[in-house]
Protein backbone atom coordinates (compact mmCIF):
# COMPACT_ATOMS: atom_id res chain seq x y z
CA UNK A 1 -26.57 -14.99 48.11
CA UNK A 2 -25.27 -18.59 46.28
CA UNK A 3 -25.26 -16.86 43.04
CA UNK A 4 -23.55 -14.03 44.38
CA UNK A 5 -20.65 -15.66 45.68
CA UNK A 6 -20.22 -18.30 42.54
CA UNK A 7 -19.82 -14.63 40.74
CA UNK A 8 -17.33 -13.23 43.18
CA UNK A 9 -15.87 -16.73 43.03
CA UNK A 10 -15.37 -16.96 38.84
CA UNK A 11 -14.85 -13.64 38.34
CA UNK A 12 -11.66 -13.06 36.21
CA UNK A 13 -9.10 -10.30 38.35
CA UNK A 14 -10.11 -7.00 38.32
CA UNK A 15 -13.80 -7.47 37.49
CA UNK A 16 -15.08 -7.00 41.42
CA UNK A 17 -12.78 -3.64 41.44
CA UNK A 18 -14.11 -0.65 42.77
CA UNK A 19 -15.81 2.12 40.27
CA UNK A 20 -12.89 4.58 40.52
CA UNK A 21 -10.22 1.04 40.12
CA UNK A 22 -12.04 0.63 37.04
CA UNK A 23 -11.85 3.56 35.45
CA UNK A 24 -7.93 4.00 36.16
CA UNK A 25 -7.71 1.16 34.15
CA UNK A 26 -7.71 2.19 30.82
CA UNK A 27 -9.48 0.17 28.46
CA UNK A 28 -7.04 -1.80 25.82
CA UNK A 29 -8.59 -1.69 22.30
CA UNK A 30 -7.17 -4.17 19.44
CA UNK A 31 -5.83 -3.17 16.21
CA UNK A 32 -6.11 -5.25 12.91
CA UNK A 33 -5.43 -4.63 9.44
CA UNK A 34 -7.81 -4.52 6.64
CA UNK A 35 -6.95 -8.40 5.78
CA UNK A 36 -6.81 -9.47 9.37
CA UNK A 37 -3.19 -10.87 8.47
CA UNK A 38 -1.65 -8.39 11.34
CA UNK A 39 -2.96 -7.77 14.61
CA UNK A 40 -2.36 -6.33 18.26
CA UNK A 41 -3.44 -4.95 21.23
CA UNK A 42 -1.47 -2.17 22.13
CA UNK A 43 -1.61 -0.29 25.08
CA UNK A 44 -3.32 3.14 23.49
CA UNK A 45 -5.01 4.11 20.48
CA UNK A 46 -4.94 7.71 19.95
CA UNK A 47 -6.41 9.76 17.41
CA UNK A 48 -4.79 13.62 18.33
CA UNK A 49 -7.34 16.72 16.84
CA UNK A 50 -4.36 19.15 16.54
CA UNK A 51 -0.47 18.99 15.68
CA UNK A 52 0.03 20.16 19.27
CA UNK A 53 -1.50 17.32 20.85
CA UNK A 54 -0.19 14.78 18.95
CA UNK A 55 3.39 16.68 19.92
CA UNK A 56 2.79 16.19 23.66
CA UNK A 57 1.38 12.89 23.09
CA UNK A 58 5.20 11.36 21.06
CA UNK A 59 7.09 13.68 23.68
CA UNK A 60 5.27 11.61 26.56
CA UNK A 61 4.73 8.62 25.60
CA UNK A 62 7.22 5.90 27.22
CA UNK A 63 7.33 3.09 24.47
CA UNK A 64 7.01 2.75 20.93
CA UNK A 65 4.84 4.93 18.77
CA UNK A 66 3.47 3.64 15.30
CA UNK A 67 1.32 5.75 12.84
CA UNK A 68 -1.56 4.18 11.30
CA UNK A 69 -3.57 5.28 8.18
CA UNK A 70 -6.15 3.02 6.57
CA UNK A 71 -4.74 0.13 7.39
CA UNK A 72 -4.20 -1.62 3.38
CA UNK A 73 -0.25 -2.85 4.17
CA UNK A 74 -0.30 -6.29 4.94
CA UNK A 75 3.23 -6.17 6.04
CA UNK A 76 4.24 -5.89 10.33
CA UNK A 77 4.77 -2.42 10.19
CA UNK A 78 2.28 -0.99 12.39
CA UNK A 79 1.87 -3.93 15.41
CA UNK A 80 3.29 -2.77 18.73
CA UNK A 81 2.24 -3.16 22.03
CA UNK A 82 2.96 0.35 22.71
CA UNK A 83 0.65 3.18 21.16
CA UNK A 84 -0.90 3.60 17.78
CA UNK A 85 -1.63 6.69 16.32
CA UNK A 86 -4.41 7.79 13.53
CA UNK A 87 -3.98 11.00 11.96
CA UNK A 88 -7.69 10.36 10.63
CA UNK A 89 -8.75 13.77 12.35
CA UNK A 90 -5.85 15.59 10.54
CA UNK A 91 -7.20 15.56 7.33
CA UNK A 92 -7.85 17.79 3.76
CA UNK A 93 -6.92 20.18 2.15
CA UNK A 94 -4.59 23.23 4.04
CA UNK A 95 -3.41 25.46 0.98
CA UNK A 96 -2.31 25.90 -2.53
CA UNK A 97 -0.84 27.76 -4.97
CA UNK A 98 -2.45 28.55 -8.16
CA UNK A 99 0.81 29.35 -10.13
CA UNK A 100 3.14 26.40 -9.04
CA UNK A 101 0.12 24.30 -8.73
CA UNK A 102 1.66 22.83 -5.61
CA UNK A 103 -0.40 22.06 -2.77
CA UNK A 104 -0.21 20.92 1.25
CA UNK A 105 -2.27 18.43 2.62
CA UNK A 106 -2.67 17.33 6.08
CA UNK A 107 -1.08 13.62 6.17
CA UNK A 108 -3.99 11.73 7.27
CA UNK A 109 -6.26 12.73 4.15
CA UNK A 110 -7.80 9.63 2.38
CA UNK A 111 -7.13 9.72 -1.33
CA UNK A 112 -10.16 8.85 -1.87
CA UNK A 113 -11.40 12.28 -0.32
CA UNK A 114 -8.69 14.89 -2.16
CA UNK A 115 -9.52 14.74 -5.10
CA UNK A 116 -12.76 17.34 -5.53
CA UNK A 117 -10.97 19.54 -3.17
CA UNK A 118 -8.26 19.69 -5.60
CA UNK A 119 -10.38 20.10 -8.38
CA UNK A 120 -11.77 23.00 -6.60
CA UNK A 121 -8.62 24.61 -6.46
CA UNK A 122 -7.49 23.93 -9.95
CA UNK A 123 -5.52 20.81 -9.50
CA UNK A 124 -5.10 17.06 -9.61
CA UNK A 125 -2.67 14.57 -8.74
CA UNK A 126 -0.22 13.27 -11.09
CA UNK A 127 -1.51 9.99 -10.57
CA UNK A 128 -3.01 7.45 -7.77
CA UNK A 129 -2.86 4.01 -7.28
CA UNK A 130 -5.81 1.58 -8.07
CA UNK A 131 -7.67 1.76 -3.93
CA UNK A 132 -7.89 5.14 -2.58
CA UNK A 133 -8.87 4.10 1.06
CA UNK A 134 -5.32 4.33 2.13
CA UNK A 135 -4.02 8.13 3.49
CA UNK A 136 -1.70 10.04 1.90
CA UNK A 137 1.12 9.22 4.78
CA UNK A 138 0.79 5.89 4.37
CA UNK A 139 1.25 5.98 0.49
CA UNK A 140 4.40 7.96 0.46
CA UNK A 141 6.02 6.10 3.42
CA UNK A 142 5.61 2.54 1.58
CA UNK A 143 6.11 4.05 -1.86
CA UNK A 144 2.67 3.32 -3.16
CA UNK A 145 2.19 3.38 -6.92
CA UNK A 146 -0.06 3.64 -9.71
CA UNK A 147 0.89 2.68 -13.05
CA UNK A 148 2.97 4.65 -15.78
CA UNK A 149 6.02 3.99 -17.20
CA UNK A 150 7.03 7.47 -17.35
CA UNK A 151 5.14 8.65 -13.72
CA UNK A 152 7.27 7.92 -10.82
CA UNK A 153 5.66 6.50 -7.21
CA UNK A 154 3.23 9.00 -5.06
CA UNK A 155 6.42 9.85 -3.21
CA UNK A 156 8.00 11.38 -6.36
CA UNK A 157 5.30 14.48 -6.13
CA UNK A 158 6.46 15.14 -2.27
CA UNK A 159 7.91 18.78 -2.57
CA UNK A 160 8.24 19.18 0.62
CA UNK A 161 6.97 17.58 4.02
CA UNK A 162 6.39 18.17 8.07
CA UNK A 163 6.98 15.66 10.40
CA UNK A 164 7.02 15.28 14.37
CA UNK A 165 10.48 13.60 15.51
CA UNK A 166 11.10 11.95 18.78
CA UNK A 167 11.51 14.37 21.21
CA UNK A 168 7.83 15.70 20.34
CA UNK A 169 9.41 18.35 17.95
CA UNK A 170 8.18 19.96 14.53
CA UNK A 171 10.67 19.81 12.12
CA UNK A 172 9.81 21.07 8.47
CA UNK A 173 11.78 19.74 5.51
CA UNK A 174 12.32 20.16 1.73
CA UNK A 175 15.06 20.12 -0.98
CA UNK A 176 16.69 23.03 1.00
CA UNK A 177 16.12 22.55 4.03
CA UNK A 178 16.82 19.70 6.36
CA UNK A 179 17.37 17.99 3.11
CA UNK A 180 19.07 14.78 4.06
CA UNK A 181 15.95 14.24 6.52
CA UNK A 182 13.98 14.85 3.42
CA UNK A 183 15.24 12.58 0.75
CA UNK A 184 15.20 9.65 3.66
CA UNK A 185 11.50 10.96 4.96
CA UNK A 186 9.95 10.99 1.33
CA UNK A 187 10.13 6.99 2.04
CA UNK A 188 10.44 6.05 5.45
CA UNK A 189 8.31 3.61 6.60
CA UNK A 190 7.35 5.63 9.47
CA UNK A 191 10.69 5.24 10.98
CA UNK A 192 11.97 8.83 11.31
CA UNK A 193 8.59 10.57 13.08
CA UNK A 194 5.24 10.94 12.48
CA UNK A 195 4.45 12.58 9.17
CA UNK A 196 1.48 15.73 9.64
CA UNK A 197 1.80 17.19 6.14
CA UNK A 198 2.35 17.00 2.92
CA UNK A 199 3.19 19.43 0.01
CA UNK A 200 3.09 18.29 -3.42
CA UNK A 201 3.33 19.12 -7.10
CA UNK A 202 0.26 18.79 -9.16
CA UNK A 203 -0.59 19.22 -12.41
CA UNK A 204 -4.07 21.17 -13.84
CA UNK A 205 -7.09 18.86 -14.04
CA UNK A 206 -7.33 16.50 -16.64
CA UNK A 207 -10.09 13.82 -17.15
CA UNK A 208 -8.99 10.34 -18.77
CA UNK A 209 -10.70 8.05 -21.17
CA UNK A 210 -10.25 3.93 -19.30
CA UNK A 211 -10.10 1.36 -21.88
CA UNK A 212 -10.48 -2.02 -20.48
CA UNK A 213 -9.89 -5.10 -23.31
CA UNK A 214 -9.92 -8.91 -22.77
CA UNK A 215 -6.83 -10.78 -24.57
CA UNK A 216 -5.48 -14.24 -24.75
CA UNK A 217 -2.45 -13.95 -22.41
CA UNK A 218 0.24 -14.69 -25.18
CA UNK A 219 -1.17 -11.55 -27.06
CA UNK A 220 -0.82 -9.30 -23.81
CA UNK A 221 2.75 -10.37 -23.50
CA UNK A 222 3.53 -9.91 -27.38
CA UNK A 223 2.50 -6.38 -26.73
CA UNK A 224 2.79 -5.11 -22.93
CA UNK A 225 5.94 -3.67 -23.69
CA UNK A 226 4.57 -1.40 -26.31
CA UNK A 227 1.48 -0.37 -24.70
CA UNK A 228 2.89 0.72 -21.55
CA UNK A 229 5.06 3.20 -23.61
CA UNK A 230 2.21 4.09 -26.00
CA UNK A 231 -0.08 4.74 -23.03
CA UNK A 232 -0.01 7.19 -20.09
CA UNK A 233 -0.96 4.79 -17.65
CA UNK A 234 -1.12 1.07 -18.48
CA UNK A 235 -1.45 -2.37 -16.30
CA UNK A 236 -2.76 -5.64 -17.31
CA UNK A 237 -4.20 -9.21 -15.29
CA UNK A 238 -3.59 -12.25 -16.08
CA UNK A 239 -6.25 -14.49 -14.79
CA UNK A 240 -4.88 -17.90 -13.83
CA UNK A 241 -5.85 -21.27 -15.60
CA UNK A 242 -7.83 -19.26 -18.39
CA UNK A 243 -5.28 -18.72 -20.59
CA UNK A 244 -6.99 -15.10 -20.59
CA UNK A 245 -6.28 -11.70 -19.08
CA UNK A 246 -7.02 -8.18 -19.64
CA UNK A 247 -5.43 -4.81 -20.38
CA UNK A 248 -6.38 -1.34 -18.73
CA UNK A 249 -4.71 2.02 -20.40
CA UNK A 250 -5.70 4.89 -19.70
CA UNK A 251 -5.14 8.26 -22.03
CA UNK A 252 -5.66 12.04 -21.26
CA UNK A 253 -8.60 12.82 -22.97
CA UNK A 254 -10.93 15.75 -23.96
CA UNK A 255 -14.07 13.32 -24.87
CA UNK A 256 -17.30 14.36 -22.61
CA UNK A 257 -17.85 11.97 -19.78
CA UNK A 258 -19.58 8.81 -20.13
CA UNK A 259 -19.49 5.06 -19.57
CA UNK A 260 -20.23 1.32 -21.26
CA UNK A 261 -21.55 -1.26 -19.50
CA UNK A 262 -19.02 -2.38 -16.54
CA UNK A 263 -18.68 -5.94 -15.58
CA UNK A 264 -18.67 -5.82 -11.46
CA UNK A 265 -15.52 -6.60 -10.36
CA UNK A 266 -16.09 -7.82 -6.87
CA UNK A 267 -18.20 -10.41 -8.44
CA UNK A 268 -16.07 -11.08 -10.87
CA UNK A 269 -14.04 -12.54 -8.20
CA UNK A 270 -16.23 -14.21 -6.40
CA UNK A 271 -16.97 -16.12 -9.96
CA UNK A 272 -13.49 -16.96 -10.14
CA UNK A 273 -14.13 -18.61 -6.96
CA UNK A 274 -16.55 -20.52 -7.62
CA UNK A 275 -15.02 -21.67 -10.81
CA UNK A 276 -12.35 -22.99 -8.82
CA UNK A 277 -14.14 -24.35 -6.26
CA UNK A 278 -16.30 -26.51 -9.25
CA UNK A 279 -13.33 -27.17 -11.43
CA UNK A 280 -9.87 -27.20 -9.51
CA UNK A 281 -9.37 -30.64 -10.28
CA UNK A 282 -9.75 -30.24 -13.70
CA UNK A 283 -7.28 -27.40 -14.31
CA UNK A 284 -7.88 -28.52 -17.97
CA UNK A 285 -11.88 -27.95 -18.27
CA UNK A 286 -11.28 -24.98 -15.78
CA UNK A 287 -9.13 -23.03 -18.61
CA UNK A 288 -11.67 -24.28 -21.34
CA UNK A 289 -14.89 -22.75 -19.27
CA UNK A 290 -12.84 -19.55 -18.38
CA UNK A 291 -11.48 -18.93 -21.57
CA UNK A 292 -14.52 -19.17 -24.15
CA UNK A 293 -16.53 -17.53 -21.38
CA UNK A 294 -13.71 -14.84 -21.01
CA UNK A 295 -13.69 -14.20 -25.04
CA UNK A 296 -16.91 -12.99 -25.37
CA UNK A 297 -16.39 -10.35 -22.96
CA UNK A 298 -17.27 -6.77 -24.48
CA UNK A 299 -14.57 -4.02 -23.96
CA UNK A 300 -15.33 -1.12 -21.52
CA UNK A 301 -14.79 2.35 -21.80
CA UNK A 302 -14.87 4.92 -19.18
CA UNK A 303 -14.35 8.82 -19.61
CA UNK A 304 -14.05 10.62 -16.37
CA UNK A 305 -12.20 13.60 -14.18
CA UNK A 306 -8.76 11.62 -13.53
CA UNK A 307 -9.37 10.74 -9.92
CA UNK A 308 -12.87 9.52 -10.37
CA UNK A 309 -11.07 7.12 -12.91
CA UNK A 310 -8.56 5.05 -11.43
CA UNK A 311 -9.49 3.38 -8.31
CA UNK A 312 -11.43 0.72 -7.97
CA UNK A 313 -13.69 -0.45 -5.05
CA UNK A 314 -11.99 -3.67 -3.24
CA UNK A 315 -14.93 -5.40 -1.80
CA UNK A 316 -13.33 -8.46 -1.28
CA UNK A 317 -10.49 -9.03 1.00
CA UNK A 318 -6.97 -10.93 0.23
CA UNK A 319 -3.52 -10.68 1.12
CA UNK A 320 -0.73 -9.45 -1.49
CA UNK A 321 2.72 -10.21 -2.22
CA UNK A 322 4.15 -7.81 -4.61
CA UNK A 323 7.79 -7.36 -6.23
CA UNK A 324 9.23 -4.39 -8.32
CA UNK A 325 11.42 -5.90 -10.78
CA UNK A 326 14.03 -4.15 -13.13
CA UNK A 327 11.15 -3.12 -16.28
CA UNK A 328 13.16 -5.82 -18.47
CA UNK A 329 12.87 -8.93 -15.95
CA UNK A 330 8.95 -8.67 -15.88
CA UNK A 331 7.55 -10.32 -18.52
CA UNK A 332 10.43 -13.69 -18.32
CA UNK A 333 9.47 -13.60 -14.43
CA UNK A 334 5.79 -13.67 -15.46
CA UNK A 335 6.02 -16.71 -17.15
CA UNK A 336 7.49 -18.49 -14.77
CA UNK A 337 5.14 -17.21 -12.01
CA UNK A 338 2.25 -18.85 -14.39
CA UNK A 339 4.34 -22.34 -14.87
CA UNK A 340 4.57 -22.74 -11.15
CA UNK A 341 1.10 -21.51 -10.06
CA UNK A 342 -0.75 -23.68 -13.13
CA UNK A 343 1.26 -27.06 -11.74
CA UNK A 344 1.55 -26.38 -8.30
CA UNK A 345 -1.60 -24.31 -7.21
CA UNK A 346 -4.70 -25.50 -8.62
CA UNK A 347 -6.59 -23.24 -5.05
CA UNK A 348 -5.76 -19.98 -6.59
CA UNK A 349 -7.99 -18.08 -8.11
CA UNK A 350 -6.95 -14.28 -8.06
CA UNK A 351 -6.10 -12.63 -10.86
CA UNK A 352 -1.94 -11.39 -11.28
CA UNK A 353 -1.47 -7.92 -11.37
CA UNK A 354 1.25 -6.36 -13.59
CA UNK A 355 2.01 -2.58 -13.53
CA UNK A 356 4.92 0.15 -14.91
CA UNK A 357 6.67 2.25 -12.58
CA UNK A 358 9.40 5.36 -13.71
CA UNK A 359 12.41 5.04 -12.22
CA UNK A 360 13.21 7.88 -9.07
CA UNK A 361 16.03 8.64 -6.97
CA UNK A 362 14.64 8.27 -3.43
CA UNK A 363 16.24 6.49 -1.01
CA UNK A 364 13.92 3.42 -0.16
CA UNK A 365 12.44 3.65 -3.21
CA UNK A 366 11.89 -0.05 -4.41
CA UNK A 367 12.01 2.38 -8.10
CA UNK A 368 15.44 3.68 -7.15
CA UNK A 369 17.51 4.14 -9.89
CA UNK A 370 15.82 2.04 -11.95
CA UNK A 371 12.61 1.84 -14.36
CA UNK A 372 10.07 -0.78 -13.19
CA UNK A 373 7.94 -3.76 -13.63
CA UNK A 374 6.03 -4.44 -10.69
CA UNK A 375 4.12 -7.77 -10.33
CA UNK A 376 1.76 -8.46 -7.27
CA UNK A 377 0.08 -11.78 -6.31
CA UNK A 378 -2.94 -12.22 -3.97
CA UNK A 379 -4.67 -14.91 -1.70
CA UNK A 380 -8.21 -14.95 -0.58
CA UNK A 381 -7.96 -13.40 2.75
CA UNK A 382 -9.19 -16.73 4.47
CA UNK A 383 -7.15 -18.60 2.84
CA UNK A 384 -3.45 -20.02 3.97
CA UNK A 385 -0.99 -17.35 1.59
CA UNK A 386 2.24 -18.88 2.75
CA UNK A 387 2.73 -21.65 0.98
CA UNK A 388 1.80 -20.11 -2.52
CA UNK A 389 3.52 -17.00 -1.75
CA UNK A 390 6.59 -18.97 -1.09
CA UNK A 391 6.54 -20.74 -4.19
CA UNK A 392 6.46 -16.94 -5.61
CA UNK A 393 9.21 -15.13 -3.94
CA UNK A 394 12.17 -17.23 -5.08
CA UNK A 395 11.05 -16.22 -8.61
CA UNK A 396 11.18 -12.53 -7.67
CA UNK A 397 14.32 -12.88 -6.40
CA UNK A 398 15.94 -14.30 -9.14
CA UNK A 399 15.14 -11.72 -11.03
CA UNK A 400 16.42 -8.92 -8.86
CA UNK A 401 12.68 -7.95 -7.77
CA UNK A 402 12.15 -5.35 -4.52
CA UNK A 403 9.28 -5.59 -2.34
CA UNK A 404 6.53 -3.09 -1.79
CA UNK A 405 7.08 -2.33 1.76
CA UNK A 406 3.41 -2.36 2.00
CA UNK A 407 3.30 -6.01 1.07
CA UNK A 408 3.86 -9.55 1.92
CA UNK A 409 8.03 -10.80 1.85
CA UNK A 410 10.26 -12.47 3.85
CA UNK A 411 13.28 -10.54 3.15
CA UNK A 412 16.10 -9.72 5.96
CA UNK A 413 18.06 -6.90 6.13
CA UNK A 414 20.92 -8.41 4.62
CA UNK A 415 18.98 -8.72 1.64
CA UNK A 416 17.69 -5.55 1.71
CA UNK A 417 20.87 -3.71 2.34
CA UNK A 418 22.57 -5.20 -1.01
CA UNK A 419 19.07 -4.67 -2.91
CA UNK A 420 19.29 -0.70 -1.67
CA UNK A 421 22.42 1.46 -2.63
CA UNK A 422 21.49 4.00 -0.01
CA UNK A 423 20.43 1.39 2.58
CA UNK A 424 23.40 2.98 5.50
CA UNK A 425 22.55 6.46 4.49
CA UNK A 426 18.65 6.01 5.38
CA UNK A 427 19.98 4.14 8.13
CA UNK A 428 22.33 6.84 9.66
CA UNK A 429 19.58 9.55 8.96
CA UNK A 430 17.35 7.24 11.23
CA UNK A 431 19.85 6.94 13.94
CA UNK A 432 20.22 10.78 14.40
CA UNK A 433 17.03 11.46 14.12
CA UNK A 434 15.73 8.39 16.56
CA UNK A 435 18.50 7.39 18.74
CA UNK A 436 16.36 5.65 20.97
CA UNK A 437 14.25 3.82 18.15
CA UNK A 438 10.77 4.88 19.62
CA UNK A 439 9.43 4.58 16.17
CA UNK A 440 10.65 1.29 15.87
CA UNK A 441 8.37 -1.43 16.45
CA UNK A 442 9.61 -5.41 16.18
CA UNK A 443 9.71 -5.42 12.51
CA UNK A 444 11.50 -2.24 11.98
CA UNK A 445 13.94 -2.83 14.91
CA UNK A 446 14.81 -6.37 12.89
CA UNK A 447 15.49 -4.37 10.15
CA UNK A 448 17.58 -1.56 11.44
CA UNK A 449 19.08 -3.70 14.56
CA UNK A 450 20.54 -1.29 17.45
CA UNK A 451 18.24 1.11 18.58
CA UNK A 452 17.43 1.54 21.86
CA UNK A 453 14.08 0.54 23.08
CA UNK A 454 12.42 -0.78 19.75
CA UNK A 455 12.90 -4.35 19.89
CA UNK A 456 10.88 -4.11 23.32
CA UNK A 457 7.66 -3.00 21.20
């Protein structure tokens, strides 16, 4: 009886309710992103089978309403205490057509997961970005990218695109019709409805031969410019206080499949690690033990069907700051990145990531109007990214950079207006479409300030 009334007595509200109490109460499940850098608890997590439900769900819901796909931005956009929506069980392949070689895909397919399907019909993407975890809705409304200087952002294949607005409706948009909804929805950071499909132009399957070679990081720079132009697809890392780096082209190729030896690149990090953990206070010895070690590296050469080819697996986690920079700021901005990080951040260990990027026409396109350099910087995921990062930014900004909207920044929407030339017409779209901003969560009402109820998210 003691027992039982110490319970009753210590028992947080609710817990002593009665069985039917309980189960009115619906159970509140949190959200976090794949780097634990953004988290929430919002009030439902839904996860609608069929077009229709998810429909009645946006026309019923009373707050905000944020899509979710795989969960690889580290930026605020998806936290709300409202509901959260996964189009995982709206996924694949719907249709295709074997003489435009255009295709629709439901919105929540992983890219990771298209590709055979594709192949099956007698297609491939153009290209794909380096981790296909993330759906194909969240690459087009963040403007995800591979690498290419001539090959635009995913969002440059979109021919055409179905979304749910706010009022629960279907609304299906291309070049010719709705097309002012379409040029802002081919970008929107979920911001004008919920995306359901996709149709895009592809191109016939093509397999590509993966050259990976280890350089001193002078010689990369000597040469980037060149080998992004000579090459189909080309990025390169430079791996900090080794005075080394690495370049990764990849060519259309007829050459049967096959494979060297591949150095593991999940524990390449975790070497890096270590190395830092051993040597950060000898940044000196550090680049000497890197370096010679880093030299005798063999090249590696993969041949494979394209989208077997250019992800890799992501094992372990980090956060990411990346900026698109006009193509001929990149390689001056780069060298000042490695100044500051070599004098001011002996705790970093992650390689820098430099890719190409074709200039596009698209309204939120960090690419708009102009061909690319993109540069990305990471933190361990346990680690504090803030004050590195913002040792970083100012050097991105100098040099008229654009942040993945995907990624890390601290940019307000003053900046982003004057970086954006068609800023107020993505904005007016918005507002007609979403009077009431109940797409808007916090971050997205900061940036497009006046909508009804989405600062309340």
């Amino acid at each position: 009886m003691l027992t039982a009334l110490v319970a009753a007595a210590l028992a947080p509200p609710g817990l002593l309710a009665s069985p039917g109490a309980q189960a009115a109460q619906p159970r509140r499940l949190p959200w976090r992103n794949w780097s634990d850098s953004q988290q929430c608890l919002p009030e439902a997590r839904v996860a609608p089978a069929t077009v229709a439900e998810l429909q009645e769900l946006v026309a019923g819901a009373s707050g905000v309403v944020r899509a979710v796909g795989a969960g690889h931005s580290f930026s605020p956009l998806v936290p709300t205490d409202g509901t959260i929506v996964s189009l995982s069980r709206l996924s694949g392949l719907l249709g295709h057509d074997p003489q435009t070689l255009q295709a629709s895909l439901w919105a929540g397919s992983r890219l990771g997961d298209i590709g055979a399907p594709l192949e099956a019909a007698g297609q491939a993407l153009v290209n794909m970005p380096d981790i296909d975890e993330q759906t194909l809705a969240g690459c087009v409304s963040t403007a995800t990218h591979g690498t290419g200087a001539a090959i635009g952002c995913m969002s440059t294949f979109i021919e055409g695109l179905q979304l749910v607005d706010a009022r629960g409706e279907l609304v299906d948009c291309d070049h010719q019709h709705n097309p002012e909804l379409f040029e802002a929805a081919r970008v929107s950071l979920g911001a004008l409805g919920i995306v359901t499909q996709l149709r895009l132009q592809n191109v016939a399957p093509y397999r590509l031969r993966r050259e990976t070679v280890w350089m001193e990081f002078d010689e990369i720079l000597a040469n980037a410019g060149n080998m992004a132009d000579r090459h189909r697809n080309f990025e390169f890392y430079y791996v900090p206080f080794s005075g080394m780096g690495f370049t990764d082209a990849h060519d259309i190729t007829d050459e049967a499949v096959s494979s060297t030896d591949k150095l593991d690149g999940n524990e390449g990090v975790r070497d890096l690690q270590t190395a830092r953990d051993w040597l950060q206070d000898w940044p000196r010895l550090r680049e000497l033990v890197l370096g010679s070690y880093m030299k005798t590296l063999p090249d590696e050469v993969t041949v494979e069907n394209s989208w077997k080819n250019y992800a890799s697996e992501r094992n372990v986690r980090f956060n990411e700051m990346e900026y698109h920079l006009p193509r001929e700021n990149g390689i001056p901005a780069l060298r000042e990145i490695r100044k500051v990080v070599e004098t001011q951040h002996p705790e970093v260990f992650f390689p820098i990531e430099v890719r190409y990027v074709a200039a596009d026409d698209i309204w939120l396109s960090p690419f708009c109007q102009r061909d690319t350099c993109s540069i990305a910087v990471h933190r361990y995921f346990e680690d504090d990214y803030k004050p590195y990062f913002a040792s970083i930014e100012p050097i991105f900004r100098k040099y008229h950079g654009r942040p993945h909207w995907g990624k890390l920044n601290t940019l307000q929407p003053a900046d982003l207006r004057r970086l954006y030339p068609r800023w107020d017409d993505f904005a007016a779209v918005r507002r007609e479409v979403d009077p009431q901003g109940r797409f808007l969560n916090p971050y997205l009402a900061g940036l497009f300030p006046g909508a009804g109820r989405g600062g309340a998210a």
